[in-house]
Protein backbone atom coordinates (compact mmCIF):
# COMPACT_ATOMS: atom_id res chain seq x y z
CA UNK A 1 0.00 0.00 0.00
CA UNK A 2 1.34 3.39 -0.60
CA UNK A 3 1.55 6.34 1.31
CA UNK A 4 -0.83 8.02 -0.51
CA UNK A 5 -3.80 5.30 -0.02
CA UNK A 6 -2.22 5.21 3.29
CA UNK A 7 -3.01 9.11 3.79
CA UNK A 8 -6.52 8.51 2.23
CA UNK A 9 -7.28 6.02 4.86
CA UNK A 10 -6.18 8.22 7.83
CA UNK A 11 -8.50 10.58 7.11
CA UNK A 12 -11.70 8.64 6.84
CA UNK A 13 -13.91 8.33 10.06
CA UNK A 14 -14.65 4.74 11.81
CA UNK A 15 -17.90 4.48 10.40
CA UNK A 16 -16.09 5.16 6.25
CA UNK A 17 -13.49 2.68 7.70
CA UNK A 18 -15.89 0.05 8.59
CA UNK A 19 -17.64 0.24 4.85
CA UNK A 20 -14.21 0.18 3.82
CA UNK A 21 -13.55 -3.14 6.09
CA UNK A 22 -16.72 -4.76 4.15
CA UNK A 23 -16.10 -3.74 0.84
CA UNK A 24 -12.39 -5.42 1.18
CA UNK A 25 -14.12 -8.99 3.18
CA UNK A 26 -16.26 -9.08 -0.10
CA UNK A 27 -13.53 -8.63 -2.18
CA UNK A 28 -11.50 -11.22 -0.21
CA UNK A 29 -14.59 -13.77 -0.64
CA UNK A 30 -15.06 -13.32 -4.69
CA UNK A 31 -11.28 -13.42 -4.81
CA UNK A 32 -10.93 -16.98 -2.61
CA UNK A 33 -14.00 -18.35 -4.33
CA UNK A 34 -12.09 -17.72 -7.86
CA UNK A 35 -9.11 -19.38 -6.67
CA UNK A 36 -10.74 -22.26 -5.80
CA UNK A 37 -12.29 -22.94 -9.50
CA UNK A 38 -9.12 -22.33 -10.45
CA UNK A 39 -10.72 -18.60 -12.45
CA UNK A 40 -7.75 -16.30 -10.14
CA UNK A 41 -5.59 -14.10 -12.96
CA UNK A 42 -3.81 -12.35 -9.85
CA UNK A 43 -2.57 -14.52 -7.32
CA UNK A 44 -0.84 -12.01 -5.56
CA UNK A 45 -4.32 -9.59 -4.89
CA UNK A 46 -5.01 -12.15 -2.55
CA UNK A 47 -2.22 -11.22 -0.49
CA UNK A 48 -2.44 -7.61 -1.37
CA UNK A 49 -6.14 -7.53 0.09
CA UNK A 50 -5.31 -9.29 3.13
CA UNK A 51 -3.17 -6.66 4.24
CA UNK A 52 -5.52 -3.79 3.44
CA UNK A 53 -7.59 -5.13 5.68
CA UNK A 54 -5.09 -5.41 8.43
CA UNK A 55 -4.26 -1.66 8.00
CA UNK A 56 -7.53 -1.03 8.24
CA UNK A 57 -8.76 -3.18 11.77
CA UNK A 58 -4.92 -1.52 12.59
CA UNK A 59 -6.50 2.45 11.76
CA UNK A 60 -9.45 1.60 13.60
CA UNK A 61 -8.18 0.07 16.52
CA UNK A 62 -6.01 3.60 16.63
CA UNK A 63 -9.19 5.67 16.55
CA UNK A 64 -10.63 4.17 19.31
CA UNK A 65 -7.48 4.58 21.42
CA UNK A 66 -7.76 7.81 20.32
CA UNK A 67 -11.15 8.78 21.27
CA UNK A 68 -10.23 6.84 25.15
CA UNK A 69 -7.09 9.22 25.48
């Protein structure tokens, strides 16, 4: 991910981050589900989506440490 999408993130609130968090699980499914027929051109988005999602359970978990402080 790069800084820029990074940024992009940062800025959105938990409630954009949580449409953001089902958006990429969906994306995850269709992208498993293709891999198992064998239908998967990218390999690698697998991975790539994976950690989207961790940076974005990682953002959230920061704005609610933030909101506690």
């Amino acid at each position: 991910m790069k800084k820029s999408e990074l940024n992009k993130l940062r800025d959105l609130n938990n409630e954009e981050l949580g449409a953001k968090l089902e958006e990429l699980k969906g994306e995850l499914f269709r992208l498993r589900f293709q891999h198992a027929l064998n239908q998967l051109d990218n390999p690698m988005r697998l991975k790539a989506v994976r950690k989207e999602i961790a940076t974005v359970k990682m953002l959230q978990r920061q704005n609610e440490l933030n909101a506690e402080a």
